[in-house]
C-alpha atoms as a PDB file:
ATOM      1  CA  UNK A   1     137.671 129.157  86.490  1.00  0.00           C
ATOM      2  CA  UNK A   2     134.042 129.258  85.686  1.00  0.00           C
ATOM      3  CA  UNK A   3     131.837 132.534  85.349  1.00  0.00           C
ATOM      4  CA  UNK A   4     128.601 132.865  86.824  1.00  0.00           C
ATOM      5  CA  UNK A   5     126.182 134.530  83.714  1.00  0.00           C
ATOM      6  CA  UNK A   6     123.053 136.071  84.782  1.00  0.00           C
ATOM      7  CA  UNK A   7     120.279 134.007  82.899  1.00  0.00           C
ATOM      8  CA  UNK A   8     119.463 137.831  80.677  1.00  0.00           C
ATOM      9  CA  UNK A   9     123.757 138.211  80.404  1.00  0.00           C
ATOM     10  CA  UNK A  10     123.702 134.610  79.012  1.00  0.00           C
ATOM     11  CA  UNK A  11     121.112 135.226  76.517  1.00  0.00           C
ATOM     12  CA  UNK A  12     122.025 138.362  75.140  1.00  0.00           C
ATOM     13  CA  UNK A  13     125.672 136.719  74.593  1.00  0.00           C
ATOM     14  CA  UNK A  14     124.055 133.696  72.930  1.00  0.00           C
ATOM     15  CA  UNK A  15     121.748 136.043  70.515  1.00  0.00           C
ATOM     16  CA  UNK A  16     124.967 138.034  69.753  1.00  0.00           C
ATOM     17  CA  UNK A  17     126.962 134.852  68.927  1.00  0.00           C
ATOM     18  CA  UNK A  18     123.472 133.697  66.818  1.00  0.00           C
ATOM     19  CA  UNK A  19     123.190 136.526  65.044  1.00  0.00           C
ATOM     20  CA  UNK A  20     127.289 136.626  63.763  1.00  0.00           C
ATOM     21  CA  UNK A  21     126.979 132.777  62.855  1.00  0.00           C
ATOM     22  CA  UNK A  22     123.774 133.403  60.771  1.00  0.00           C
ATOM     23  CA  UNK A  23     125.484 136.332  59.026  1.00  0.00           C
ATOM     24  CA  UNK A  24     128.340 134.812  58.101  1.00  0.00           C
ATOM     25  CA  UNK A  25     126.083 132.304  57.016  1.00  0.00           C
ATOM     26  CA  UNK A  26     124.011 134.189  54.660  1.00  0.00           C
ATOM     27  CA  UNK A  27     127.454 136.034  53.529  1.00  0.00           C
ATOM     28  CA  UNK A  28     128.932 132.485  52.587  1.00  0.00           C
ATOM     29  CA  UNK A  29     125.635 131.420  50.900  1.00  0.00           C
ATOM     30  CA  UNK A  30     125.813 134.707  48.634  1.00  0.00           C
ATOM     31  CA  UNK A  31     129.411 134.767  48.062  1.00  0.00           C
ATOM     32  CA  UNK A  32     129.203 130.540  47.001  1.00  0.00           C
ATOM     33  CA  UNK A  33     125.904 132.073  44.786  1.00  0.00           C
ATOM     34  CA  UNK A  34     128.004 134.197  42.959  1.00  0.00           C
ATOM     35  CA  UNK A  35     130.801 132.127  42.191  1.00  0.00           C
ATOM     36  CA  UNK A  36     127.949 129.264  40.814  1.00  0.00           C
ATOM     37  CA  UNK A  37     126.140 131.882  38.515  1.00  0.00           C
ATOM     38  CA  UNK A  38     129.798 133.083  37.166  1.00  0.00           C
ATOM     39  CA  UNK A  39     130.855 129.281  36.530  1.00  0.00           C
ATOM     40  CA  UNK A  40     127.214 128.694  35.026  1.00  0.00           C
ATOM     41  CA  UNK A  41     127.521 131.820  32.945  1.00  0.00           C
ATOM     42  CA  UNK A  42     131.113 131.067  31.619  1.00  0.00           C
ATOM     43  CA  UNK A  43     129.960 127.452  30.799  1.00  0.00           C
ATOM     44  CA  UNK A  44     127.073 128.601  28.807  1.00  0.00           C
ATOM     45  CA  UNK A  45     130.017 131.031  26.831  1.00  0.00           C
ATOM     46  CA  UNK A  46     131.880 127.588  26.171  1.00  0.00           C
ATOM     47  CA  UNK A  47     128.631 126.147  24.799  1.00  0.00           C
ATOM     48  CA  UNK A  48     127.893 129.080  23.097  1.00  0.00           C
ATOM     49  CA  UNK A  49     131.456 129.317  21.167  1.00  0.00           C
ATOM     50  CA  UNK A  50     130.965 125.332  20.196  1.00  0.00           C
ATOM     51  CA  UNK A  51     127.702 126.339  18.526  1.00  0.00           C
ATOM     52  CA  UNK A  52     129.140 129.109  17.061  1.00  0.00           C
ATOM     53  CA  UNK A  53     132.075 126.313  15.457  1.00  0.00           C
ATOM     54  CA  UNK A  54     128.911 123.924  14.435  1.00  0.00           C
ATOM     55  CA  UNK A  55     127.137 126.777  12.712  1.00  0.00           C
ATOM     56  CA  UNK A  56     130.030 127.573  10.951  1.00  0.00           C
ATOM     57  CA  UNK A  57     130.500 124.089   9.323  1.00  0.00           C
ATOM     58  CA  UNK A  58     126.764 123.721   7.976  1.00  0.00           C
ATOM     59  CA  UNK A  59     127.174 125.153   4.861  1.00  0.00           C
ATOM     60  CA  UNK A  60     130.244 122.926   3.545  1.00  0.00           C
ATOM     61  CA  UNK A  61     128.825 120.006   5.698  1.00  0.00           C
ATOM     62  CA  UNK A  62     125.695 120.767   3.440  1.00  0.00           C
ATOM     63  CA  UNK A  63     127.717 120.935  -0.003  1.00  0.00           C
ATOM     64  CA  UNK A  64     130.004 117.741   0.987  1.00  0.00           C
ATOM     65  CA  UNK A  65     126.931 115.945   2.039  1.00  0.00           C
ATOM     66  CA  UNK A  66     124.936 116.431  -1.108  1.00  0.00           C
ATOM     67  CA  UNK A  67     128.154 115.656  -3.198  1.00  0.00           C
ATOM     68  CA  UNK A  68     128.078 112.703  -1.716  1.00  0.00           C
ATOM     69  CA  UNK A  69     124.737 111.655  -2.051  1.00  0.00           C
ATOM     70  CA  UNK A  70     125.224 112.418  -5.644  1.00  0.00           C
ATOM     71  CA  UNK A  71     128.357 110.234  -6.032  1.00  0.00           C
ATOM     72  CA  UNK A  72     126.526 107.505  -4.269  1.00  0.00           C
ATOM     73  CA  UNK A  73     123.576 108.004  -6.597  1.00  0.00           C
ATOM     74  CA  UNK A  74     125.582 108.355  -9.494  1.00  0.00           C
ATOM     75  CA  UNK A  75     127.608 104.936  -8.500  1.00  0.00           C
ATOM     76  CA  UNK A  76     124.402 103.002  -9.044  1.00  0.00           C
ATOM     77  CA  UNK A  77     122.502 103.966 -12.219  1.00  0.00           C
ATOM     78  CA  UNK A  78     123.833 104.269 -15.576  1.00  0.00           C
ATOM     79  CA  UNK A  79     124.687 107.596 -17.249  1.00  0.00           C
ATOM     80  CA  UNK A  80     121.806 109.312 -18.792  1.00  0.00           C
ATOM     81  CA  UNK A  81     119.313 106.623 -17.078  1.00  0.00           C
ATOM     82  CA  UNK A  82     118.088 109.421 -14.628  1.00  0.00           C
ATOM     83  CA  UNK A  83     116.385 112.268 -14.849  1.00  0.00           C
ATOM     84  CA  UNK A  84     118.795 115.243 -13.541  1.00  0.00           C
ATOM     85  CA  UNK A  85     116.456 117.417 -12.097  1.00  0.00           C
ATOM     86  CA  UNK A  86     115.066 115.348 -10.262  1.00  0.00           C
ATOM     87  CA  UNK A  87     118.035 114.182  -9.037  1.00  0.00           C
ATOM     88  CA  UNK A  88     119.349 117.100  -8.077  1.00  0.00           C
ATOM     89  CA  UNK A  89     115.373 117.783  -6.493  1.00  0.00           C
ATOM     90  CA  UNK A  90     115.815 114.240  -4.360  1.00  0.00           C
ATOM     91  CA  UNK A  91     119.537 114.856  -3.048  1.00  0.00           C
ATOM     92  CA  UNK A  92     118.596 118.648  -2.123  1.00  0.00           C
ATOM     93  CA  UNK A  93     115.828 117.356  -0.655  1.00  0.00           C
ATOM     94  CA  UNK A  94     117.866 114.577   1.546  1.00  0.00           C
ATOM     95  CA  UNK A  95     120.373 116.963   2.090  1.00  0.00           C
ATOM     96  CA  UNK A  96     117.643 119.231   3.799  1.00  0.00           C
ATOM     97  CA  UNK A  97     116.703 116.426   6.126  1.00  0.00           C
ATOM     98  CA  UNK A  98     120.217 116.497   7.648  1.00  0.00           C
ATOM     99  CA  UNK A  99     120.470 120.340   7.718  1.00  0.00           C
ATOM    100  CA  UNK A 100     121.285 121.033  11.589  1.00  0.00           C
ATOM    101  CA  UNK A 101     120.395 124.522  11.473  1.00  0.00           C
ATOM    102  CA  UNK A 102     116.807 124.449  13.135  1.00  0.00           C
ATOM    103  CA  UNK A 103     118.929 122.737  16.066  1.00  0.00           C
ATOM    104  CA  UNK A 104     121.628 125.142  16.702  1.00  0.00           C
ATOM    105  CA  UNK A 105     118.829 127.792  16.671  1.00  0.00           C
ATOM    106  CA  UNK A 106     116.880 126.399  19.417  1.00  0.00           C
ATOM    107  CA  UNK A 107     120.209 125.477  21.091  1.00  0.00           C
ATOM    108  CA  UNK A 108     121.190 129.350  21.223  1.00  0.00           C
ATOM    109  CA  UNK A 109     117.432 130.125  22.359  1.00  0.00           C
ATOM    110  CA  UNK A 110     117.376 127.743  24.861  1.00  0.00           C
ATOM    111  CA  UNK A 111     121.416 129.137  26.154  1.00  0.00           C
ATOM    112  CA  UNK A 112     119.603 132.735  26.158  1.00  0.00           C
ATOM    113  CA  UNK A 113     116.337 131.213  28.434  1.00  0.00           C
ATOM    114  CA  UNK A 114     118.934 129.759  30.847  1.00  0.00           C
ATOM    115  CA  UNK A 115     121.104 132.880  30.923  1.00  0.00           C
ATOM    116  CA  UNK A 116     117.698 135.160  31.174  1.00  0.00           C
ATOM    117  CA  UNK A 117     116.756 132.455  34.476  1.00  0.00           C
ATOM    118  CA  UNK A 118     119.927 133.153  35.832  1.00  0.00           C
ATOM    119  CA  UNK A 119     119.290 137.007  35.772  1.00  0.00           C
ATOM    120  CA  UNK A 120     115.818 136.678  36.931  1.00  0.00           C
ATOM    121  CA  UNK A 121     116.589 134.337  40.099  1.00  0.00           C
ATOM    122  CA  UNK A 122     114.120 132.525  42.682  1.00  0.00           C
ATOM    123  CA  UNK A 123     113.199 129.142  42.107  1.00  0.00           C
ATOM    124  CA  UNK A 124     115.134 128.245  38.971  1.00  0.00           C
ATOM    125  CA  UNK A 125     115.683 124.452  39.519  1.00  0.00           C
ATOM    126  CA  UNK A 126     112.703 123.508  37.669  1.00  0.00           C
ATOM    127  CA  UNK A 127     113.440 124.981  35.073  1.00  0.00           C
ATOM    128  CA  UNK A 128     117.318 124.986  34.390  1.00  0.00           C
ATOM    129  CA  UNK A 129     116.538 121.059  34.528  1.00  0.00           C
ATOM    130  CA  UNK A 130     114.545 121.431  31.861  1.00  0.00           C
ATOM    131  CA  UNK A 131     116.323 123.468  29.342  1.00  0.00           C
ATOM    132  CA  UNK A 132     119.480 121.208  29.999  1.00  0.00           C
ATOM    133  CA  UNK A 133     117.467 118.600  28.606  1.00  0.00           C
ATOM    134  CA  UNK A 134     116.226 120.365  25.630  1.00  0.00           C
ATOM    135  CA  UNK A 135     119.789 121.052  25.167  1.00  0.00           C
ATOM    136  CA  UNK A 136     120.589 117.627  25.807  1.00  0.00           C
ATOM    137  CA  UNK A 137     117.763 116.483  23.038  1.00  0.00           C
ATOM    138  CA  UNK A 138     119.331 119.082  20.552  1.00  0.00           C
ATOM    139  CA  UNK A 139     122.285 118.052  20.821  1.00  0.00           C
ATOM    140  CA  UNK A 140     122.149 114.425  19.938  1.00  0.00           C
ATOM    141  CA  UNK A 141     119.852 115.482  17.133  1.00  0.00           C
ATOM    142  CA  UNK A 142     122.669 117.466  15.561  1.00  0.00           C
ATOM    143  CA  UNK A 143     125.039 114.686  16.009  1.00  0.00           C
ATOM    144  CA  UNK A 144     122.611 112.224  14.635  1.00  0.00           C
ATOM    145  CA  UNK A 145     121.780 114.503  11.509  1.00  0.00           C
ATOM    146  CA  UNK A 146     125.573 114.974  10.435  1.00  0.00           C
ATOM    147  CA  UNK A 147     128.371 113.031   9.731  1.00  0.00           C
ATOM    148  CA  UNK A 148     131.230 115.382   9.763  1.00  0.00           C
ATOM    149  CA  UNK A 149     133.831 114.761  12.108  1.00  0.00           C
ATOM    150  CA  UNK A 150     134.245 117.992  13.294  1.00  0.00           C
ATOM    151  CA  UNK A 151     130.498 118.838  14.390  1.00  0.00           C
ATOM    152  CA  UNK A 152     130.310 115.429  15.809  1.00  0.00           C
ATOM    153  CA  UNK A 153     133.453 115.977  18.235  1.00  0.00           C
ATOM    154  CA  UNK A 154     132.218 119.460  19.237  1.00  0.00           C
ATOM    155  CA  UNK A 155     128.593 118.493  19.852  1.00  0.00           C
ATOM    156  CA  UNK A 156     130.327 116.021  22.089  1.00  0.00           C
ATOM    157  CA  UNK A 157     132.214 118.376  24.359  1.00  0.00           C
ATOM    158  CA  UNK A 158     128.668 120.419  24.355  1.00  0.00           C
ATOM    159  CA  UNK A 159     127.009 117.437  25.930  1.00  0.00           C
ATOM    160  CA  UNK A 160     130.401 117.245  28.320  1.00  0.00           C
ATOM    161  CA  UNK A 161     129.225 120.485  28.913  1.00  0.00           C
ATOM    162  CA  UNK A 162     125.680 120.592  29.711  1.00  0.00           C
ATOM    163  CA  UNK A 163     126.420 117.797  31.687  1.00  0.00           C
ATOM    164  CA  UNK A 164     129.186 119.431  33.864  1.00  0.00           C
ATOM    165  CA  UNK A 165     125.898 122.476  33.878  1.00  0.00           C
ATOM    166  CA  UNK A 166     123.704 119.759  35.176  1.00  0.00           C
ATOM    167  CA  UNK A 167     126.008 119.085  38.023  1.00  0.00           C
ATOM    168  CA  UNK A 168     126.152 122.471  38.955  1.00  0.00           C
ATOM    169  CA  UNK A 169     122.703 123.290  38.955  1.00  0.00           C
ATOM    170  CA  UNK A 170     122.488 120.216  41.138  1.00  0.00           C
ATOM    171  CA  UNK A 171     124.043 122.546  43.782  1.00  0.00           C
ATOM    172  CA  UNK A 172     120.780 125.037  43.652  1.00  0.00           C
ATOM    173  CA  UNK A 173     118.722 123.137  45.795  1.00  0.00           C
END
C-alpha cells in the first residue's frame, strides 16, 4: 500500500536519512583513518628495527671489509714492497667509502619526518611520496656500499617495506 507524503513530510524524511548516511560516512572514513595511520606507524617500527639490525653490523662489516682489502692487497705485491702506512692509509680510506653509516642516519631522519607528517595531518600525500623515495634511494645505497649478507637481506625486506608503505599511502588520496 502506498503512503501519500506531504512534499515538507517527504523532505524532512529525506534530510534525516541524508544526514545518518553522511555520518556514518564520515565515522567510516575516520575509523578506516585510524586503522591506516596505526598500520603506517607499525610499518615504520618494522623499518625502524631493520635499521637498528644494519647499524649494528657496521662496525664488523667495517673490520671484515678492510681485512679483506688488505688480504687482497697483500695477495698482489711482494712482502716488504709496500709502504705500510700507507697501506693501511689507502684500505682505511676505501673502507670509509663503503661505510653505510651516513645512510642509516638519514634513513632514521627521514622514518622520524614521516612519523612527525603523520602526527601533523592535512595534505600529506606530497610529501609521504617523497620521503618513501628518499628511503627508497637510501636504501639501495646501503646495499650497494656493503657486501655482507646480512645487511644486504635486511635492506631488502626494508625496501619490501617501504614499498608495502607506498601502497598504503596510495590509499590517502
Amino acid at each position: 500500500e502506498s503512503v501519500e507524503l506531504e512534499p515538507e513530510a517527504a523532505q524532512e524524511l529525506l534530510f534525516a536519512g541524508l544526514e545518518q548516511a553522511l555520518s556514518e560516512l564520515v565515522a567510516m572514513r575516520l575509523a578506516e583513518g585510524q586503522s591506516l595511520v596505526a598500520d603506517l606507524r607499525q610499518r615504520i617500527e618494522v623499518v625502524e628495527s631493520h635499521l637498528e639490525e644494519i647499524a649494528a653490523c657496521v662496525p664488523l662489516a667495517r673490520e671484515q671489509s678492510q681485512s679483506r682489502l688488505r688480504e687482497k692487497i697483500e695477495a698482489l705485491l711482494e712482502p716488504g714492497s709496500v709502504n705500510e702506512d700507507r697501506m693501511a692509509l689507502e684500505i682505511a680510506l676505501i673502507a670509509e667509502r663503503s661505510d653505510i653509516t651516513e645512510e642509516v642516519v638519514r634513513f632514521r631522519s627521514h622514518n622520524a619526518q614521516f612519523i612527525e607528517a603523520l602526527d601533523k595531518g592535512g595534505e600529506v600525500g606530497k610529501r609521504f611520496n617523497f620521503l618513501l623515495q628518499e628511503m627508497n634511494r637510501e636504501a639501495n645505497t646501503i646495499s650497494s656500499k656493503s657486501s655482507e649478507s646480512a645487511i644486504i637481506h635486511r635492506v631488502v625486506e626494508i625496501k619490501e617495506e617501504v614499498e608495502r608503505l607506498r601502497e598504503q599511502v596510495q590509499n590517502l588520496a
